[in-house]
Protein backbone atom coordinates (compact mmCIF):
# COMPACT_ATOMS: atom_id res chain seq x y z
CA UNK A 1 -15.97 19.34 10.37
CA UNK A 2 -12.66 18.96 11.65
CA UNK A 3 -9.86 17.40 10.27
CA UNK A 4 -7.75 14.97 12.06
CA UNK A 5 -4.22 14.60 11.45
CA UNK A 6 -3.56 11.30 13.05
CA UNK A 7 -5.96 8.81 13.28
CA UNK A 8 -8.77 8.78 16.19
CA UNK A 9 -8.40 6.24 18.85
CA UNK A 10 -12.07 4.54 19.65
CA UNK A 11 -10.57 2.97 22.52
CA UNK A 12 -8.00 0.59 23.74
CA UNK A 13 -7.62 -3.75 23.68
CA UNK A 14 -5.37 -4.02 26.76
CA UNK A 15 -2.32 -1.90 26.28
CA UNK A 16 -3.31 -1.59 22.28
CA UNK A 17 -5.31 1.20 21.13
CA UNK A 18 -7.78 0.65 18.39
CA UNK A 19 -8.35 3.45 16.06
CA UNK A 20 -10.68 4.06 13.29
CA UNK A 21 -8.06 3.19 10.84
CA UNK A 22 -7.18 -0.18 12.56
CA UNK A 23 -11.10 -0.91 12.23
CA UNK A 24 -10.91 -0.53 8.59
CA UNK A 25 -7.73 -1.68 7.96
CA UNK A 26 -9.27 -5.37 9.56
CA UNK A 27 -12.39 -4.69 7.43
CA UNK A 28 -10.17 -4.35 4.32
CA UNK A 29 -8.54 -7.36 5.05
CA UNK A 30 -11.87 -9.45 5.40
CA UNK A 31 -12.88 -8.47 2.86
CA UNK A 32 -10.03 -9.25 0.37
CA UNK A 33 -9.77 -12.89 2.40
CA UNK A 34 -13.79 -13.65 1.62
CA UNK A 35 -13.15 -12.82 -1.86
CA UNK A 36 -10.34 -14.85 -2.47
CA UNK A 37 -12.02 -17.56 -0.47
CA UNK A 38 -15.03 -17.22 -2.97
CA UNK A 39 -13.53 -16.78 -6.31
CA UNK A 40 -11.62 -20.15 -5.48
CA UNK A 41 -14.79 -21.90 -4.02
CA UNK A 42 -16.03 -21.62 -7.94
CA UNK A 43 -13.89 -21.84 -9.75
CA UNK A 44 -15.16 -23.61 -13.46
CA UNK A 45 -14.12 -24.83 -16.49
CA UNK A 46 -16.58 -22.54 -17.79
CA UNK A 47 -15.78 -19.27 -16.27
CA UNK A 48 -18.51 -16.93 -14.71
CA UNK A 49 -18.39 -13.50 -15.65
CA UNK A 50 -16.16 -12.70 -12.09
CA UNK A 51 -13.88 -15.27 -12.49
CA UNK A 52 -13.02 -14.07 -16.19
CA UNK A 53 -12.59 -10.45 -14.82
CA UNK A 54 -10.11 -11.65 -11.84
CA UNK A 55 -7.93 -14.08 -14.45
CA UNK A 56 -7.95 -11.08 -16.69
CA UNK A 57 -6.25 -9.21 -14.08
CA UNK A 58 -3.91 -11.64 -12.80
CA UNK A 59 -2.95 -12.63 -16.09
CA UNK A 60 -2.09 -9.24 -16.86
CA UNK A 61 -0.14 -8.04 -13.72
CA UNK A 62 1.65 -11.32 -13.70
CA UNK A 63 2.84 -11.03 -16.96
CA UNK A 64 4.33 -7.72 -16.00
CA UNK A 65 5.97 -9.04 -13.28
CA UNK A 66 7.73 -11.84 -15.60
CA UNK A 67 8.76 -9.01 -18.27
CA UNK A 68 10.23 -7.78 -15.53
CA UNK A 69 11.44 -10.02 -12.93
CA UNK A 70 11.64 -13.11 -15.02
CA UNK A 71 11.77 -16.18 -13.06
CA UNK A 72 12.02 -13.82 -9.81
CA UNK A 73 8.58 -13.14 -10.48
CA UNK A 74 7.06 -16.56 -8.65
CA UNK A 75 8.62 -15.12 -5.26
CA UNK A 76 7.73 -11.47 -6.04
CA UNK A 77 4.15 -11.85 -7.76
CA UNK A 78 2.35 -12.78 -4.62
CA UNK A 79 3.76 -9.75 -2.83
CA UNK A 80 3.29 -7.22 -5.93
CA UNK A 81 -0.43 -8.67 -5.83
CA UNK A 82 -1.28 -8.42 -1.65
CA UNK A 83 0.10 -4.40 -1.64
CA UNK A 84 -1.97 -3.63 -4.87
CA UNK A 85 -5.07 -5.05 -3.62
CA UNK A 86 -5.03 -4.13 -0.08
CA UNK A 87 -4.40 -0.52 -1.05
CA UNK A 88 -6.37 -0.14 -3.53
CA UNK A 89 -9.34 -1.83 -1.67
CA UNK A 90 -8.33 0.46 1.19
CA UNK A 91 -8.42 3.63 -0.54
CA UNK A 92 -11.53 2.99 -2.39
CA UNK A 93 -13.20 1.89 0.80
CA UNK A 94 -12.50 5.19 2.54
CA UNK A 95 -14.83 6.66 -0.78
CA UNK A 96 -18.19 4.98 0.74
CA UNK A 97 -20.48 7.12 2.55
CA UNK A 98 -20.31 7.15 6.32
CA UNK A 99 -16.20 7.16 6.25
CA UNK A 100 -15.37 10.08 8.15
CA UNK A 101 -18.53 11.47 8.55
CA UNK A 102 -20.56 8.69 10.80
CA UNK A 103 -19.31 8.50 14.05
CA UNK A 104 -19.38 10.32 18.25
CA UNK A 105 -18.52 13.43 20.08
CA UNK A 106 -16.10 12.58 22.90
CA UNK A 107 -17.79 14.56 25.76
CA UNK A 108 -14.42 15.85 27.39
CA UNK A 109 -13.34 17.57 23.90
CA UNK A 110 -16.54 17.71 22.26
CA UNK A 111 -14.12 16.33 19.20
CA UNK A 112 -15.81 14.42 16.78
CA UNK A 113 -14.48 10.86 16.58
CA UNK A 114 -15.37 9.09 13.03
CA UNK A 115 -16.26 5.76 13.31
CA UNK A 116 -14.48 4.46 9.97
CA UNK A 117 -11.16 6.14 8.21
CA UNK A 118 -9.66 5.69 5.35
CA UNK A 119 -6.51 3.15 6.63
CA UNK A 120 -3.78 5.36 3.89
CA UNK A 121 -4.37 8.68 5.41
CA UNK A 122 -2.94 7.33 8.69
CA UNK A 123 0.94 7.34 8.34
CA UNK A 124 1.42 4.10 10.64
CA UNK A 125 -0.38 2.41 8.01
CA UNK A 126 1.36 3.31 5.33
CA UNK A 127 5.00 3.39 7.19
CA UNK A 128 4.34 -0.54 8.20
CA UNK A 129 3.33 -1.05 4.49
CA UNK A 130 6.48 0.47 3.27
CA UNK A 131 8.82 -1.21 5.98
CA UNK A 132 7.04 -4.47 4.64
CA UNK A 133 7.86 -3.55 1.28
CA UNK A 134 11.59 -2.53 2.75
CA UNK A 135 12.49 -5.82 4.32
CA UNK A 136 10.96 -8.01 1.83
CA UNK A 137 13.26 -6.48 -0.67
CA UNK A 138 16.22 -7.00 1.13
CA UNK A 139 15.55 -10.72 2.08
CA UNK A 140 14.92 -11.49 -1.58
CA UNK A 141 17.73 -9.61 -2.36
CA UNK A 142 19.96 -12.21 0.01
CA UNK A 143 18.22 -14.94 -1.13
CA UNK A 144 18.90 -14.62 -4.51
CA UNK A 145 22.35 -13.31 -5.03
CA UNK A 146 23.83 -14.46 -1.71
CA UNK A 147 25.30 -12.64 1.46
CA UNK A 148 28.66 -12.22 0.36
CA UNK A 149 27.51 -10.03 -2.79
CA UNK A 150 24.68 -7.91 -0.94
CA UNK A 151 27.05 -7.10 1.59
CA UNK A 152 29.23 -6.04 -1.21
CA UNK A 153 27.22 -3.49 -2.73
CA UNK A 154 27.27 -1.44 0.08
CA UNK A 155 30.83 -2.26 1.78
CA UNK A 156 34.11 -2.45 0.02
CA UNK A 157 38.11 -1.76 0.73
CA UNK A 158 38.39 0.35 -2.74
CA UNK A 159 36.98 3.84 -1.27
CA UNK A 160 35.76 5.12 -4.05
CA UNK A 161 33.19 2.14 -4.28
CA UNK A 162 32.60 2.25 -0.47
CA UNK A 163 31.55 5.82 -0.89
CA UNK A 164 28.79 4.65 -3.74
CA UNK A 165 27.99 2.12 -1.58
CA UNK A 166 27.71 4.03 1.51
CA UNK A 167 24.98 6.33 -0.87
CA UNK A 168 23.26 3.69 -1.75
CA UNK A 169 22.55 2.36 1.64
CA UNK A 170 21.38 5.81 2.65
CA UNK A 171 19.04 5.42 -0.24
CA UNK A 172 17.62 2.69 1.00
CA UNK A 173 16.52 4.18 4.02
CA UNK A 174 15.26 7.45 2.15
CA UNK A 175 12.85 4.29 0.22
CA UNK A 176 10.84 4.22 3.56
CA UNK A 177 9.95 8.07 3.54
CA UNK A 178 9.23 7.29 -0.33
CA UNK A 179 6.94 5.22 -0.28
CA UNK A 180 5.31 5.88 2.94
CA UNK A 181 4.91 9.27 2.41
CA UNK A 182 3.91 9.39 -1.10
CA UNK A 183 0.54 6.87 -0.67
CA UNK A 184 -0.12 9.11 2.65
CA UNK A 185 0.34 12.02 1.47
CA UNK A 186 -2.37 11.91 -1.57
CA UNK A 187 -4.69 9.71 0.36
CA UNK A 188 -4.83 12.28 3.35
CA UNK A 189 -5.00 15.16 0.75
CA UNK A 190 -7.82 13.66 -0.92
CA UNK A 191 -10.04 12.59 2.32
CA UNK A 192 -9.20 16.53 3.53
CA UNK A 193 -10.37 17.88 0.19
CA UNK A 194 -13.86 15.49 0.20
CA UNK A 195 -14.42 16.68 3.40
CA UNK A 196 -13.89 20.18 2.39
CA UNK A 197 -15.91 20.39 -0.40
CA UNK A 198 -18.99 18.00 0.94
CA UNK A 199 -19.35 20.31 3.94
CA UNK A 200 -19.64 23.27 1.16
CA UNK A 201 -22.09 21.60 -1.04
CA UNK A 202 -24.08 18.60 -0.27
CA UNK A 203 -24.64 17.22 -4.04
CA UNK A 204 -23.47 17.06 -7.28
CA UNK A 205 -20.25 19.46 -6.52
CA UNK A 206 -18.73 16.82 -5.11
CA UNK A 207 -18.94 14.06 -7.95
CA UNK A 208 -15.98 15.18 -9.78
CA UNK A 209 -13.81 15.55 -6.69
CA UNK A 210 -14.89 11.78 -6.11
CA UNK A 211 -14.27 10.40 -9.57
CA UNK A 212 -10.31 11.56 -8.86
CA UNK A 213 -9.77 10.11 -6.04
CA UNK A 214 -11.00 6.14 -7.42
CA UNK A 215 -8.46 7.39 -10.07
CA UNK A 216 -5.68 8.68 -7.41
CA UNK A 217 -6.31 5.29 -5.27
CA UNK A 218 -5.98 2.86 -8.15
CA UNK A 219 -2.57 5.24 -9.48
CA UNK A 220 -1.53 4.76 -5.60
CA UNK A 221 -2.01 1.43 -5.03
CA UNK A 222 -0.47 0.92 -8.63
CA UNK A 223 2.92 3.17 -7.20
CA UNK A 224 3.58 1.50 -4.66
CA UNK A 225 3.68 -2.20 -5.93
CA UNK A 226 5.37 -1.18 -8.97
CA UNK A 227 8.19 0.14 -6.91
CA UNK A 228 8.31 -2.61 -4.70
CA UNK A 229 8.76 -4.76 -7.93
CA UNK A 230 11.27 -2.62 -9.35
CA UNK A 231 13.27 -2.37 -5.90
CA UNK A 232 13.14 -6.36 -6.17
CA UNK A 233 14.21 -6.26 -9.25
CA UNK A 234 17.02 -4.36 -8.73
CA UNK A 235 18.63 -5.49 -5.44
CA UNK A 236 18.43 -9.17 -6.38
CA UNK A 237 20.52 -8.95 -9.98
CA UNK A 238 23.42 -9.63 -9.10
CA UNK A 239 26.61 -7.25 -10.25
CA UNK A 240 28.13 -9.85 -11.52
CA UNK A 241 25.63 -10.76 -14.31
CA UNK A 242 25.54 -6.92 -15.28
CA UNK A 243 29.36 -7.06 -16.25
């Protein structure tokens, strides 16, 4: 089977075109929403087995985000939370059978067009995420520490500091390749190597191969917020508290 780069389009809305990823990318999404929308619906006094599991979790990832971030972490939280889940839902969703592998021959190419893709081994996916992730930062960062002092740490009549500054702005454009590239990278890797092996052997060989990648998508999805925290983090303490 052949292995597409970019992801397939399945056809177009108007001037939009759909592609497999988009598909699951909206599935992801409706997903996530219908399990919030549950989970809240019953909620108890006496907690069900579910809603122990999912306070367990957000117990534990906001208390990170307040070892870290403080009293930052009631903006910051809710963001740190929607990338983890989304990607991690997304990669593990791209692990079910018929991703990839259910789908049409287009008759011009005979090409093989796969219904459902995993929505991190298409770049645009994971370049929007990061440029999400990018201007988020940056708007926190103003909001917290004020114009005049983010405009500062890149900008500044001595030279020596403008020069630091200058690198540090460049490194903030370098963040987008980061993270983008990273989660796309090992997602795409991973979907090439499944593909790889299942088409070699049909059971069993495969299991381990599988196993890794729930492990790479959770270490992923885990990357990427964590970064986005720390990013947060850093950009909105201000210099002045530091001296």
């Amino acid at each position: 089977m052949e292995i597409s780069f970019a992801a397939e389009k399945l056809g177009y809305l108007g001037p939009l075109p759909i592609t497999n990823a988009l598909i699951t990318s909206l599935l992801t999404s409706t997903l996530l929403v219908f399990f919030a929308l549950y989970v809240r619906r019953y909620i108890a006094i006496v907690p069900s087995r579910l809603q122990n599991v999912t306070e367990l979790v957000i117990d534990g990832f906001y208390t990170l985000n307040v070892q870290l971030a403080g009293k930052r972490a009631a903006f910051i939280f809710p963001w740190f939370a929607t990338f983890f889940l989304f990607i991690i839902v997304a990669n593990w969703l791209g692990l079910l059978p018929g991703f990839g592998t259910v789908g049409f021959f287009k008759e011009t190419t005979h090409h093989f067009v796969p219904l459902l893709r995993s929505v991190n081994s298409d770049l645009n996916t994971t370049l929007a995420l990061a440029l999400i992730s990018l201007v988020l930062t940056h708007f926190f960062s103003i909001r917290t520490i004020g114009m005049r002092e983010y405009v500062s740490r890149f900008f500044s009549a001595n030279p020596i500091n403008l020069f630091v500054g200058l690198l540090e702005l460049i490194s903030e454009f370098t963040k987008i390749a980061s993270l983008s590239f990273r989660l796309f990278g090992n997602i795409f890797a991973g979907e090439a190597l499944l593909i790889t092996i299942s088409s070699l052997f049909a059971f069993v060989v495969p299991l381990p191969f599988m196993v890794l990648e729930v492990i790479v998508g959770f270490v992923q999805a885990l990357i990427f917020s964590m970064l986005t925290l720390v990013f947060m983090v850093i950009l909105s303490t201000s210099h002045k508290a530091s001296h």
